[in-house]
PDB file of N, CA and C in Angstrom:
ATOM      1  N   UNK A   1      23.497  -4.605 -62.482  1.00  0.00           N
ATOM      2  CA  UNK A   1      22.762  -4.492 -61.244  1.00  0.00           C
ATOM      3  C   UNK A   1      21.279  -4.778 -61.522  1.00  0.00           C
ATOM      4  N   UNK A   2      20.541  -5.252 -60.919  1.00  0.00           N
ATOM      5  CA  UNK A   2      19.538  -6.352 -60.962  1.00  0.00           C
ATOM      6  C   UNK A   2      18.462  -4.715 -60.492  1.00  0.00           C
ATOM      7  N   UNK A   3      17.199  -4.625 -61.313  1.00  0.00           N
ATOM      8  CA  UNK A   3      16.243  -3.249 -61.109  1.00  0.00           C
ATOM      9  C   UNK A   3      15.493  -3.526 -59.643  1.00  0.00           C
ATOM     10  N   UNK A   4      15.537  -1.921 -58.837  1.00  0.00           N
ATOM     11  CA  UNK A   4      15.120  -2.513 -58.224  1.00  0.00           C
ATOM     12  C   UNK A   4      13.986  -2.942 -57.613  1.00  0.00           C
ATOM     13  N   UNK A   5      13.012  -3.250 -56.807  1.00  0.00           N
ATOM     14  CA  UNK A   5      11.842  -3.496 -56.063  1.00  0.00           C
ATOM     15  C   UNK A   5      11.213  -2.176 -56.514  1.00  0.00           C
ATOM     16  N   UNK A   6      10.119  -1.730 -56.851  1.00  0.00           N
ATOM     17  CA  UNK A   6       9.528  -0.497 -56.358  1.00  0.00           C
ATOM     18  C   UNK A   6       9.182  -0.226 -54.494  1.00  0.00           C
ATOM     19  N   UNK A   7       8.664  -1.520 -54.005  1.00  0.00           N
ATOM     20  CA  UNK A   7       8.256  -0.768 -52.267  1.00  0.00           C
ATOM     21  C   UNK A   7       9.509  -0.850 -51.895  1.00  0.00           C
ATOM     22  N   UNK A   8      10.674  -1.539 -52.167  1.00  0.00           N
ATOM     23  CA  UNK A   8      12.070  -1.417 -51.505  1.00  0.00           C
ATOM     24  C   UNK A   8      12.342   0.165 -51.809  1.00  0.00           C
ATOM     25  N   UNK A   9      12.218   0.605 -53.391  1.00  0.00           N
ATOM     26  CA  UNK A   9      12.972   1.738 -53.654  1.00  0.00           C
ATOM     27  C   UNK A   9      12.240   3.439 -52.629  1.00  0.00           C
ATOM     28  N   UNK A  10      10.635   2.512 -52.441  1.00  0.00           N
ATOM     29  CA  UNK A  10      10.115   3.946 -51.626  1.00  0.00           C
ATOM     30  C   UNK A  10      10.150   3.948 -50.098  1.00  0.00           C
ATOM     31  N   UNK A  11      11.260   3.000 -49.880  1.00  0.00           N
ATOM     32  CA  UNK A  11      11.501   2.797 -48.366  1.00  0.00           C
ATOM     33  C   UNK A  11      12.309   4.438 -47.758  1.00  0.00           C
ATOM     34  N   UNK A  12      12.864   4.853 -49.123  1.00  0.00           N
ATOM     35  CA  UNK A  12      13.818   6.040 -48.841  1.00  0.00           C
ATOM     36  C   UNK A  12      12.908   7.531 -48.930  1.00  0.00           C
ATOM     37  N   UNK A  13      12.122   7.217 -48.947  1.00  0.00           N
ATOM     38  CA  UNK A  13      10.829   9.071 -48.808  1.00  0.00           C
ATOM     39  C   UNK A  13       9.678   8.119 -47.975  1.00  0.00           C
ATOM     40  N   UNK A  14       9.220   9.161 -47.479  1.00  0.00           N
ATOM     41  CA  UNK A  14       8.518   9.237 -46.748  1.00  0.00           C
ATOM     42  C   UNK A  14       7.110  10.367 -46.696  1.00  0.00           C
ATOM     43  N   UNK A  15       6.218  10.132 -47.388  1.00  0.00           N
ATOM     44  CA  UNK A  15       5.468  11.720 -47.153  1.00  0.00           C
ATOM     45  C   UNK A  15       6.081  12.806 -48.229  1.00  0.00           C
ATOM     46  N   UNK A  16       6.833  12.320 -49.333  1.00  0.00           N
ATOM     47  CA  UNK A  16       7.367  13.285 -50.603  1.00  0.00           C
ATOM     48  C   UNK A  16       9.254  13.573 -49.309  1.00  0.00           C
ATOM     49  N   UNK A  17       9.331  12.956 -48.487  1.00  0.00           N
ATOM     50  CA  UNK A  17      10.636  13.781 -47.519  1.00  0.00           C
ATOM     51  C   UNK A  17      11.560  12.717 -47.594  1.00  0.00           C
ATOM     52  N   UNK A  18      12.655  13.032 -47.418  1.00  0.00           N
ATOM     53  CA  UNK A  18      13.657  11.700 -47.150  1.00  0.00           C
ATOM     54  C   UNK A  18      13.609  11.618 -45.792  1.00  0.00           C
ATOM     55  N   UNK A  19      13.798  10.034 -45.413  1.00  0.00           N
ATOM     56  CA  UNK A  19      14.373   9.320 -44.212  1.00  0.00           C
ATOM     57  C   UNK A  19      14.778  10.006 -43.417  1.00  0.00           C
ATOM     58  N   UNK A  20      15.578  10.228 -43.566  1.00  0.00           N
ATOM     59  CA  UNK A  20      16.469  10.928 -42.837  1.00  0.00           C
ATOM     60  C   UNK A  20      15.779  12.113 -42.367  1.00  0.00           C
ATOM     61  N   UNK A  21      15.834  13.435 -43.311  1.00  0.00           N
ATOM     62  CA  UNK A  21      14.581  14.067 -43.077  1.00  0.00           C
ATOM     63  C   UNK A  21      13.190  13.954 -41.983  1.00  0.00           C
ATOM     64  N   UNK A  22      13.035  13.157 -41.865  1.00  0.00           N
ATOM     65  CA  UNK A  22      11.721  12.924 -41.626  1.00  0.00           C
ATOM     66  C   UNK A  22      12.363  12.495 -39.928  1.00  0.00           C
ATOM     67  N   UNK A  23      12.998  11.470 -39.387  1.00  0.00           N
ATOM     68  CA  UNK A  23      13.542  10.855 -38.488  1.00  0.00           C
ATOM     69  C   UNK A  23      14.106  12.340 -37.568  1.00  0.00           C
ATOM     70  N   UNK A  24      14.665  13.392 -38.287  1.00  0.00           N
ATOM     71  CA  UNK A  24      15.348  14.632 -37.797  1.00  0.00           C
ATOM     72  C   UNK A  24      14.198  15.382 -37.393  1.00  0.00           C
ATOM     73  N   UNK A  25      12.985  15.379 -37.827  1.00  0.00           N
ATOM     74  CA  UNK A  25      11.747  16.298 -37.970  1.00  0.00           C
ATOM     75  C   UNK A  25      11.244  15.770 -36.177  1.00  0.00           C
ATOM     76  N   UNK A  26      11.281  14.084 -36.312  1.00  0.00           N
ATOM     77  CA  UNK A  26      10.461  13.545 -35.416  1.00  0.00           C
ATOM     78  C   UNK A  26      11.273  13.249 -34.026  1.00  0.00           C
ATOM     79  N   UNK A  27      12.969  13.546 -34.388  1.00  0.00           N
ATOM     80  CA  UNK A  27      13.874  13.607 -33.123  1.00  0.00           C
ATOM     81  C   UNK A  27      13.531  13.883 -31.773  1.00  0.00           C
ATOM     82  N   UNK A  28      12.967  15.095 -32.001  1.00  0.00           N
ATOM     83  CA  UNK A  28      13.005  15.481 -30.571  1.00  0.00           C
ATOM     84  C   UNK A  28      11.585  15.169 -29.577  1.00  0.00           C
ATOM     85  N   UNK A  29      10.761  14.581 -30.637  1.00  0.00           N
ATOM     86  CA  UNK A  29       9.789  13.829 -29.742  1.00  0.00           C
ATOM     87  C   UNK A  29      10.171  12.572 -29.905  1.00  0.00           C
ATOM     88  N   UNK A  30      10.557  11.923 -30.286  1.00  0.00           N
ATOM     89  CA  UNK A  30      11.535  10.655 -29.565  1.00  0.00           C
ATOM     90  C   UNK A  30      12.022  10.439 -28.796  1.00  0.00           C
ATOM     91  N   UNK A  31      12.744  11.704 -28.616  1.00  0.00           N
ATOM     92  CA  UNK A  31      13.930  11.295 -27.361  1.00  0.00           C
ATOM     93  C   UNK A  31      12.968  12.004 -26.232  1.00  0.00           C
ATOM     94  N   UNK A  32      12.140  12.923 -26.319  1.00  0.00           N
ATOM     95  CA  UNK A  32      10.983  13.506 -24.694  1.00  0.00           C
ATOM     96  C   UNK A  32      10.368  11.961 -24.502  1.00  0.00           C
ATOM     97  N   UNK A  33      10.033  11.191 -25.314  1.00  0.00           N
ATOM     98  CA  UNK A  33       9.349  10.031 -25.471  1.00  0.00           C
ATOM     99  C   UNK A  33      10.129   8.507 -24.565  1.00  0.00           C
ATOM    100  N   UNK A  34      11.394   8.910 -25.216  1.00  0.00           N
ATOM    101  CA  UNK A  34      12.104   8.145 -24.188  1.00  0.00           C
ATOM    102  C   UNK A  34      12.320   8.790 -22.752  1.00  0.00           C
ATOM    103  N   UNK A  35      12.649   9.488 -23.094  1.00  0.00           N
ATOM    104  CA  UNK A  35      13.495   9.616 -21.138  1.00  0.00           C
ATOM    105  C   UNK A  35      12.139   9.934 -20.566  1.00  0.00           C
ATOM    106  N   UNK A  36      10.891  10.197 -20.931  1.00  0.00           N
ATOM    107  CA  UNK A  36       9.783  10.096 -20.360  1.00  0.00           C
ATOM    108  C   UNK A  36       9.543   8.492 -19.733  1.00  0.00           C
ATOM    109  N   UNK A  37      10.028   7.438 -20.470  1.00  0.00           N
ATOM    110  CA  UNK A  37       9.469   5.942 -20.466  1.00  0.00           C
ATOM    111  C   UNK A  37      10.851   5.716 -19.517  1.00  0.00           C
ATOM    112  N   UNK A  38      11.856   6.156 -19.722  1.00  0.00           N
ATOM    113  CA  UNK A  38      13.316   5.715 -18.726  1.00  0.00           C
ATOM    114  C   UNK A  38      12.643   6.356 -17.501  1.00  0.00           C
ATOM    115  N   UNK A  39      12.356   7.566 -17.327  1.00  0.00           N
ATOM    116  CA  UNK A  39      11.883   8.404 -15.912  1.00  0.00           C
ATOM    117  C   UNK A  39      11.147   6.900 -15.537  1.00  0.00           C
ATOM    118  N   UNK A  40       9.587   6.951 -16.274  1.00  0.00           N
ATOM    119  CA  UNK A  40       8.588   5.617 -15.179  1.00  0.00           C
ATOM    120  C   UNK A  40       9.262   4.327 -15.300  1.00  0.00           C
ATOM    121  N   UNK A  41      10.370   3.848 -16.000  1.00  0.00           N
ATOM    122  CA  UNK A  41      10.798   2.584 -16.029  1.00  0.00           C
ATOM    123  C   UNK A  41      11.554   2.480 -14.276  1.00  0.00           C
ATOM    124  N   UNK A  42      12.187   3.785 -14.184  1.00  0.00           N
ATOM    125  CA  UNK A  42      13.059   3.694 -13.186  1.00  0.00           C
ATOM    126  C   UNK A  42      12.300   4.024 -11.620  1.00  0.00           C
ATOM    127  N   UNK A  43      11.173   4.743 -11.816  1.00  0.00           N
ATOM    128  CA  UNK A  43       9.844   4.689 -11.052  1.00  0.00           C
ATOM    129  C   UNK A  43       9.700   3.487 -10.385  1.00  0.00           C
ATOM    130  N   UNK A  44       8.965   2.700 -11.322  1.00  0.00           N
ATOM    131  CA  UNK A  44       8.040   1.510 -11.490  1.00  0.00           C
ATOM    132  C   UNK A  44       9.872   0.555 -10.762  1.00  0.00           C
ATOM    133  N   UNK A  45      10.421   0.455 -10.879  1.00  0.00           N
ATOM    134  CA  UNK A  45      11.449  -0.439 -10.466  1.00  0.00           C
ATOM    135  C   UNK A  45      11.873  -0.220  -9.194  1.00  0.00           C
ATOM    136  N   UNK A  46      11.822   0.839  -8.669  1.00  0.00           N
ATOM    137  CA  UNK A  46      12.218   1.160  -7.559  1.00  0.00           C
ATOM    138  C   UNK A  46      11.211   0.035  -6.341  1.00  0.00           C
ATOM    139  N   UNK A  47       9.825  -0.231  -6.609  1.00  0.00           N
ATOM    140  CA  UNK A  47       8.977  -1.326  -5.912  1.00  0.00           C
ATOM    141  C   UNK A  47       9.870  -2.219  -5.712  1.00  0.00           C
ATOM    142  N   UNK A  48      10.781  -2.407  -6.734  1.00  0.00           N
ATOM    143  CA  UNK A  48      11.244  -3.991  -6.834  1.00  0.00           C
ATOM    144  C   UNK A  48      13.124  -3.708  -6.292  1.00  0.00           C
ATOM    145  N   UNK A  49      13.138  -2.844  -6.113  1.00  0.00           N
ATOM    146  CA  UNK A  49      14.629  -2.793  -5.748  1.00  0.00           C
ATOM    147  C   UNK A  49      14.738  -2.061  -4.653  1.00  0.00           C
ATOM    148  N   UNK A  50      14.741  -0.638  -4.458  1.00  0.00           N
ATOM    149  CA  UNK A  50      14.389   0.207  -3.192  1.00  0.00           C
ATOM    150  C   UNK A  50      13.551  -0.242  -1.941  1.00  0.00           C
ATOM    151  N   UNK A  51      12.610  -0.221  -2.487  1.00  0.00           N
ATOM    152  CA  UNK A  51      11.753  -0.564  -1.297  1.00  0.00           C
ATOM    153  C   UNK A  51      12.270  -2.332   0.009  1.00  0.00           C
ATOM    154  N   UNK A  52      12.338  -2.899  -1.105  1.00  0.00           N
ATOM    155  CA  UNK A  52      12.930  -3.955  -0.492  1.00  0.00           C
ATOM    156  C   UNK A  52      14.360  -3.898   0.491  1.00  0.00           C
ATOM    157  N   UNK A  53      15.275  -2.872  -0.181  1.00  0.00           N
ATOM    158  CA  UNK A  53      16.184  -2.842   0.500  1.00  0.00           C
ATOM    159  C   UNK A  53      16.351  -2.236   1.992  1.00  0.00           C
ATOM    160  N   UNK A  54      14.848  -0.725   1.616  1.00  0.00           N
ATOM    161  CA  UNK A  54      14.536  -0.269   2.778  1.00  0.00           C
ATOM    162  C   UNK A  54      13.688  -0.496   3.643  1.00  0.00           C
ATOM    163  N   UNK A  55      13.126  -1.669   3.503  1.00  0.00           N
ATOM    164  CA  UNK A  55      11.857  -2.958   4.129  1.00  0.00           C
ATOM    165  C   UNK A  55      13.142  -3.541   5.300  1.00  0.00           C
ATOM    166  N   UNK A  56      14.124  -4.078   4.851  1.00  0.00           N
ATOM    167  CA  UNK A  56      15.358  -4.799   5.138  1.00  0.00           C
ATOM    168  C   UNK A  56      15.975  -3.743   6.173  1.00  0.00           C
ATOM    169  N   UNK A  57      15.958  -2.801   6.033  1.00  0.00           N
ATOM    170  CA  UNK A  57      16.837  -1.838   7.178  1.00  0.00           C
ATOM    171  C   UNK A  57      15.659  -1.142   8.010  1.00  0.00           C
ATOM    172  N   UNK A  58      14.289  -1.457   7.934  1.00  0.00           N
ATOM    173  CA  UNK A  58      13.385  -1.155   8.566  1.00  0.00           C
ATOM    174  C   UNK A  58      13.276  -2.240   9.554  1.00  0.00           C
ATOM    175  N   UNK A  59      12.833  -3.748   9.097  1.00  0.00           N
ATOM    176  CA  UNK A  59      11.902  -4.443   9.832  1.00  0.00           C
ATOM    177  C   UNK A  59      12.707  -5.718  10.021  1.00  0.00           C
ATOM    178  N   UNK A  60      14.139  -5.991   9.350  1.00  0.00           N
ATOM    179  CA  UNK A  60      15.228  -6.997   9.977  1.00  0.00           C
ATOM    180  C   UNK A  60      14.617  -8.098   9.262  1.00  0.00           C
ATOM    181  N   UNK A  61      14.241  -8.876  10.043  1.00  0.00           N
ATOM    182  CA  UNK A  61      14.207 -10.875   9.803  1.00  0.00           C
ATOM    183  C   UNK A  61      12.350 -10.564   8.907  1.00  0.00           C
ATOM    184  N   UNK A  62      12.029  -9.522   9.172  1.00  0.00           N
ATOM    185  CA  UNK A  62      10.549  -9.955   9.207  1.00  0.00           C
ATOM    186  C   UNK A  62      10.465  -8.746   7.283  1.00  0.00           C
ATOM    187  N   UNK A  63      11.448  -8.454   6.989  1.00  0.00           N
ATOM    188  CA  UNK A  63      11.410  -8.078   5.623  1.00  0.00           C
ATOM    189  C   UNK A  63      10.983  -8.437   4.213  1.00  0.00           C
ATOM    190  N   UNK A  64      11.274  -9.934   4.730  1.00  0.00           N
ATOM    191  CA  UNK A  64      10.332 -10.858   3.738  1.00  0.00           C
ATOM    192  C   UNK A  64       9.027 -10.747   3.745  1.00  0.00           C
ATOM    193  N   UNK A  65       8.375 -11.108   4.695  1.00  0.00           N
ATOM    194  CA  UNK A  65       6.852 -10.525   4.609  1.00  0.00           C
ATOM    195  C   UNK A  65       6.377  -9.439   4.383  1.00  0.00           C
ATOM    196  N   UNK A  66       7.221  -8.538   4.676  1.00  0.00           N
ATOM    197  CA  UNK A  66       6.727  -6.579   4.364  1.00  0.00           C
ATOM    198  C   UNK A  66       6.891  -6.925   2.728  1.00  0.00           C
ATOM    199  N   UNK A  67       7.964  -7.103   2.214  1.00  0.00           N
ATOM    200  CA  UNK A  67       7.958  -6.874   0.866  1.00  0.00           C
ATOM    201  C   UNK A  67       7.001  -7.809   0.351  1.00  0.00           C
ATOM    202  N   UNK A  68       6.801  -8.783   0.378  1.00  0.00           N
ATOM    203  CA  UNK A  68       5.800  -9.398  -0.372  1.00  0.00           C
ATOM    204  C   UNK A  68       4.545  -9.184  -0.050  1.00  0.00           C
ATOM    205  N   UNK A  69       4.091  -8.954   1.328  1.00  0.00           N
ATOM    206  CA  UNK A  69       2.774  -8.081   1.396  1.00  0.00           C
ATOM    207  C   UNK A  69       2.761  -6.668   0.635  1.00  0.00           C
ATOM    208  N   UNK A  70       3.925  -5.942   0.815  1.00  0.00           N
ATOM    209  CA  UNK A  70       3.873  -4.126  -0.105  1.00  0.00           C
ATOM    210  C   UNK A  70       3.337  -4.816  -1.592  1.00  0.00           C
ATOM    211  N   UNK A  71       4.484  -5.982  -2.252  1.00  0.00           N
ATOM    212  CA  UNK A  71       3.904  -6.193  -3.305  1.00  0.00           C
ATOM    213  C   UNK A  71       2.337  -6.570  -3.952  1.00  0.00           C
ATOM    214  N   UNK A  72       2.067  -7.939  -3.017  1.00  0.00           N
ATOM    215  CA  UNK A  72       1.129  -7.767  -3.065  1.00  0.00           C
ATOM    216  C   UNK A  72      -0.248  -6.719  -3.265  1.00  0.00           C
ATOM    217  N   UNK A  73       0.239  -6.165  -2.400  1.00  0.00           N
ATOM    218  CA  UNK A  73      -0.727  -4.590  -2.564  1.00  0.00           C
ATOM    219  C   UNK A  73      -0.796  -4.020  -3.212  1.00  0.00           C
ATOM    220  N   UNK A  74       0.505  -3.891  -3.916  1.00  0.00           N
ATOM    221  CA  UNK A  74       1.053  -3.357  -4.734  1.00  0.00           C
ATOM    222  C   UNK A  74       0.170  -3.961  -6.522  1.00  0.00           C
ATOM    223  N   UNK A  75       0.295  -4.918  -6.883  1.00  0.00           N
ATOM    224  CA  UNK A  75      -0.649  -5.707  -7.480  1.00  0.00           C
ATOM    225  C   UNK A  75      -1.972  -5.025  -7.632  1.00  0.00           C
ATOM    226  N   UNK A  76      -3.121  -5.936  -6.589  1.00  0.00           N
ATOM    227  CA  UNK A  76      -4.202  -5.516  -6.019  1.00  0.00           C
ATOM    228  C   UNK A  76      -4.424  -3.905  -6.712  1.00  0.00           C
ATOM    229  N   UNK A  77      -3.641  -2.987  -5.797  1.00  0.00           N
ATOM    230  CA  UNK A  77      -4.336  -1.709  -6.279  1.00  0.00           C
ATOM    231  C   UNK A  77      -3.956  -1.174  -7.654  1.00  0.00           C
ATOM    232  N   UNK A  78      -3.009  -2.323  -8.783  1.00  0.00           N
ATOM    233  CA  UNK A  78      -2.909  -1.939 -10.038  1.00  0.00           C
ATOM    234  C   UNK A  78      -4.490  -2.409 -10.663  1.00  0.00           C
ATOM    235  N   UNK A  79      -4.510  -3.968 -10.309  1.00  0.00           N
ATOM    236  CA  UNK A  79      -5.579  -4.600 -10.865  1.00  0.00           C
ATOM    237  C   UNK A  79      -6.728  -3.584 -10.321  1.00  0.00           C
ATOM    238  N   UNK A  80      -7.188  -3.221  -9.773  1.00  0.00           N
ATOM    239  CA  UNK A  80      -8.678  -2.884  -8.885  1.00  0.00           C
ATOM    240  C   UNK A  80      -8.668  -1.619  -9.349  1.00  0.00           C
ATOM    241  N   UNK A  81      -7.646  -1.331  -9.459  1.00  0.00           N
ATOM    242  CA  UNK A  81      -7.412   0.674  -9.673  1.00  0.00           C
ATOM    243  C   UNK A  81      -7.269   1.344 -11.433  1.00  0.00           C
ATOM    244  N   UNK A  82      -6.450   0.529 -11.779  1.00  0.00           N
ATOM    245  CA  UNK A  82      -5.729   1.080 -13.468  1.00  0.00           C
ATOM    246  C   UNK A  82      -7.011   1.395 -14.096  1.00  0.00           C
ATOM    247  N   UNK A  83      -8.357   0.593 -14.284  1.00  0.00           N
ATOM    248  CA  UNK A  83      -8.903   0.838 -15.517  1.00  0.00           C
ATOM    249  C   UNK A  83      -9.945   1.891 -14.917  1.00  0.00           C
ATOM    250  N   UNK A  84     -10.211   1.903 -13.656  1.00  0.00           N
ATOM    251  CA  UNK A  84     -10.834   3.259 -13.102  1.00  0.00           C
ATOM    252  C   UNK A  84     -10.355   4.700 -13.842  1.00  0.00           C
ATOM    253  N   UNK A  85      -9.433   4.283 -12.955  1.00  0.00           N
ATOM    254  CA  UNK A  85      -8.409   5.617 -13.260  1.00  0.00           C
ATOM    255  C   UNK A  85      -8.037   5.806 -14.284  1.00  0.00           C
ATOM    256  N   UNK A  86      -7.587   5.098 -15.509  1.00  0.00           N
ATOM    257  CA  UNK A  86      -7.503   5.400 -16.837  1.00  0.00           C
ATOM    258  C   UNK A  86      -8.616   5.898 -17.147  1.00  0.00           C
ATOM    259  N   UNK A  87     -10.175   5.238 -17.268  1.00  0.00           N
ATOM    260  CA  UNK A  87     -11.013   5.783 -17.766  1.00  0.00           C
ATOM    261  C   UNK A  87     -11.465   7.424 -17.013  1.00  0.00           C
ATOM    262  N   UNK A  88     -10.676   7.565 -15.770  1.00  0.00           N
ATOM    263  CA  UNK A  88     -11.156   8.949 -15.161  1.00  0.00           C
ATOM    264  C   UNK A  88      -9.728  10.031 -15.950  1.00  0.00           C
ATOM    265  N   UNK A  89      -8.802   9.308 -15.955  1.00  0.00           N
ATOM    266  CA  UNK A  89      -8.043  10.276 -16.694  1.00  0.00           C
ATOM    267  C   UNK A  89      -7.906  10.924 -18.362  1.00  0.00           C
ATOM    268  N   UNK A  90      -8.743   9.615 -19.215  1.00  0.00           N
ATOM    269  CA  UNK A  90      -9.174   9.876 -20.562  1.00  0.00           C
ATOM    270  C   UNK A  90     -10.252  11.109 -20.704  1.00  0.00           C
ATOM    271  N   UNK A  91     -11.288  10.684 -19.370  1.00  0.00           N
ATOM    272  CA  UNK A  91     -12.397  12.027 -19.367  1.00  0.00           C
ATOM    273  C   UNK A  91     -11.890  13.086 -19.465  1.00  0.00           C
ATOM    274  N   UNK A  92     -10.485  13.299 -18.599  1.00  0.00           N
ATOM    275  CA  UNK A  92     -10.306  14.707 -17.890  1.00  0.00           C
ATOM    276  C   UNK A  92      -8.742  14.995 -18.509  1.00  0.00           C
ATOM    277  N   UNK A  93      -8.098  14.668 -19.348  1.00  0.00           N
ATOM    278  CA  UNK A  93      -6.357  15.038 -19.779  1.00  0.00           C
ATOM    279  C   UNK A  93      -6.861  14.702 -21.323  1.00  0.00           C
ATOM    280  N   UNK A  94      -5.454  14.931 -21.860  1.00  0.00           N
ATOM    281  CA  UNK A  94      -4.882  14.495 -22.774  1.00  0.00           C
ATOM    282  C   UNK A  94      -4.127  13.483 -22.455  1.00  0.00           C
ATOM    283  N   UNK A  95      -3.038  12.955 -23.453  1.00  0.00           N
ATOM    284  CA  UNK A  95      -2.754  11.443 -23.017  1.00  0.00           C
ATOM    285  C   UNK A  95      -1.425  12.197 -23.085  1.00  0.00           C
ATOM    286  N   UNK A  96      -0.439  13.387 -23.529  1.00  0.00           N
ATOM    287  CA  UNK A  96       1.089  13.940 -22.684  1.00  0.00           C
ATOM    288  C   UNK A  96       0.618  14.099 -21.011  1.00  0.00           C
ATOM    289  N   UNK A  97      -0.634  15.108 -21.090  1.00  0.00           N
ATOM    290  CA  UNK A  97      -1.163  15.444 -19.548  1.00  0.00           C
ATOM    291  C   UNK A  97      -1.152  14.208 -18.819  1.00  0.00           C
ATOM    292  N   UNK A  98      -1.768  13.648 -18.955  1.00  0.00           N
ATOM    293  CA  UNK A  98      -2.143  12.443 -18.214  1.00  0.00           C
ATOM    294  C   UNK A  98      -0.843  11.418 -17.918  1.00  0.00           C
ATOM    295  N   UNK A  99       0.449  11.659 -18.710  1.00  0.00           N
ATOM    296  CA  UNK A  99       1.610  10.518 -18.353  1.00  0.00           C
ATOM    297  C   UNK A  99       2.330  11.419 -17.470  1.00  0.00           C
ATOM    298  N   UNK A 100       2.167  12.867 -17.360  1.00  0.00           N
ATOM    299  CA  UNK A 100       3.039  13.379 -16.776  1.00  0.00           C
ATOM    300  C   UNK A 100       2.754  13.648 -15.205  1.00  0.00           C
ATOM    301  N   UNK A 101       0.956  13.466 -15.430  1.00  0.00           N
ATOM    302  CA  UNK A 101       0.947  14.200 -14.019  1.00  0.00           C
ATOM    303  C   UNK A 101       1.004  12.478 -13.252  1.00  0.00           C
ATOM    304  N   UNK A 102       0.855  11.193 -13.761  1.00  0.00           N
ATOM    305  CA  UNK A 102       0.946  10.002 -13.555  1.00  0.00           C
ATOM    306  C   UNK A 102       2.270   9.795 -12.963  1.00  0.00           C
ATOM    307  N   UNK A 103       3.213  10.485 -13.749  1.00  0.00           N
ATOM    308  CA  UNK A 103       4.662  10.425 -13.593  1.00  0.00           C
ATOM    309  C   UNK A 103       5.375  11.280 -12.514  1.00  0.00           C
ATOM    310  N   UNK A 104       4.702  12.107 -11.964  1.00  0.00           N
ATOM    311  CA  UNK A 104       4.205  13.124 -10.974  1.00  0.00           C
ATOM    312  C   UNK A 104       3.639  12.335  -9.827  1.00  0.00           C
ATOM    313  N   UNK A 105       2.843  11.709  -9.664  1.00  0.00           N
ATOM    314  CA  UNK A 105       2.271  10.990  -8.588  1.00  0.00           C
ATOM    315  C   UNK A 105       2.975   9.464  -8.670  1.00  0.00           C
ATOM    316  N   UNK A 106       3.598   9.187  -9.056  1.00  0.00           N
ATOM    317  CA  UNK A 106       4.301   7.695  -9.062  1.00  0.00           C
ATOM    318  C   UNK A 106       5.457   8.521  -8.112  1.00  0.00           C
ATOM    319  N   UNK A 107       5.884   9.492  -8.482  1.00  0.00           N
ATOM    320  CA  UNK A 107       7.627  10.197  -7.741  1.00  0.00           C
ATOM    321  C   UNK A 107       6.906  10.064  -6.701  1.00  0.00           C
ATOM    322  N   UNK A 108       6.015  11.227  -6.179  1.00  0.00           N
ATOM    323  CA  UNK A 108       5.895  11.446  -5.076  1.00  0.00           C
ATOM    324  C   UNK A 108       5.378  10.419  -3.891  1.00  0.00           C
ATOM    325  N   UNK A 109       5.088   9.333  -4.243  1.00  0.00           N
ATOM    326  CA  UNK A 109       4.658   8.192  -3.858  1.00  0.00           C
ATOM    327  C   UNK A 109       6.162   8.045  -2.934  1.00  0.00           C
ATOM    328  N   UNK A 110       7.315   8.042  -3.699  1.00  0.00           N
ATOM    329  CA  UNK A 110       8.558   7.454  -2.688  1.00  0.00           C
ATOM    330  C   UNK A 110       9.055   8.646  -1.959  1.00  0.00           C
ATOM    331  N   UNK A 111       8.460   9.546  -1.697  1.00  0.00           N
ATOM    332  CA  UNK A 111       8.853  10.869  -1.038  1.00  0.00           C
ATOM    333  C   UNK A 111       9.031  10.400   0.696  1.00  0.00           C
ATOM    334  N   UNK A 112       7.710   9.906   1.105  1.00  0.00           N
ATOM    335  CA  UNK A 112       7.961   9.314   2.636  1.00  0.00           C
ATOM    336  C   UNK A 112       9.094   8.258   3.042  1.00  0.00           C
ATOM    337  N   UNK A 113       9.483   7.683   1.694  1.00  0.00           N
ATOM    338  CA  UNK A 113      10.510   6.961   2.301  1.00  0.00           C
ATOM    339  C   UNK A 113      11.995   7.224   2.435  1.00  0.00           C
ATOM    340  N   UNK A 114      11.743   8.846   2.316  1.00  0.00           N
ATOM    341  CA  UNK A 114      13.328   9.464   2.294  1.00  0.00           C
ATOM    342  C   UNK A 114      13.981   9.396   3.574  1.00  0.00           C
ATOM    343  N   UNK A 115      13.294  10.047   4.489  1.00  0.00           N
ATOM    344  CA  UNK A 115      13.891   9.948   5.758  1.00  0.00           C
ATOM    345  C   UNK A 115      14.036   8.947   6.496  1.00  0.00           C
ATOM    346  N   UNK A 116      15.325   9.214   6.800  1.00  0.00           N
ATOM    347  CA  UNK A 116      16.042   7.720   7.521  1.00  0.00           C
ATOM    348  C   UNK A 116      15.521   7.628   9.162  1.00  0.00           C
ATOM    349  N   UNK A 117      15.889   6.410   9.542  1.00  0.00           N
ATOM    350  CA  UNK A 117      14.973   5.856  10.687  1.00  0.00           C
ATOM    351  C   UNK A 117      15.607   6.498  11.847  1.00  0.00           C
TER     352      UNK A 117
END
C-alpha cells in the first residue's frame, strides 16, 4: 500500500476530534440552519406560485397584469429596500435575531391573503 498523503491523512481530525465527532457536535445547528432556509425558501416562493394563482381567482382575464405588476413591485421594493434595511437590522440584531424576526415578517406578509373572496 502506497504511504499516505499527510493533508489527505488529516482530512480525518479536525481540531485534535474526529469527523465524525465534530459533524455530530455541529448537527443540530445544521439542521435549525436548514429548515430555517426551507421555512424562507418556501416563503420567498409563494410570490411566484400562490399569489399568482390567487391573482387568477381574484381578477380573471386581467391576472396577468396583477401578477406582473405585484412582481414588479415586488423587485423594486427588494432593490430600493434590502440594503436599508440590512444596514438598519445589523445596527439593531444579531444575525439568528435578525433572520428570524425577517422570517416573521415575510409569513405575515401572506396573512391578508387568507380569506377567501
Amino acid at each position: 500500500m502506497p504511504p499516505r498523503d499527510p493533508a489527505i491523512a488529516s482530512w480525518g481530525t479536525l481540531s485534535g476530534a474526529s469527523l465524525t465527532s465534530d459533524r455530530r457536535a455541529n448537527c443540530s445547528g445544521g439542521q435549525l440552519d436548514a429548515a430555517t432556509m426551507s421555512g424562507s425558501y418556501v416563503v420567498v416562493f409563494q410570490v411566484y406560485v400562490a399569489l399568482p394563482l390567487r391573482a387568477r381567482e381574484l381578477f380573471g382575464a386581467q391576472a396577468g397584469m396583477v401578477t406582473g405588476a405585484m412582481l414588479a413591485v415586488s423587485a423594486l421594493a427588494a432593490i430600493t429596500g434590502q440594503l436599508k434595511l440590512t444596514t438598519w437590522a445589523k445596527q439593531r440584531m444579531d444575525g439568528p435575531r435578525a433572520i428570524i424576526c425577517g422570517l416573521l415578517v415575510m409569513g405575515v406578509a401572506f396573512l391578508p391573503l387568507l380569506p377567501g373572496p
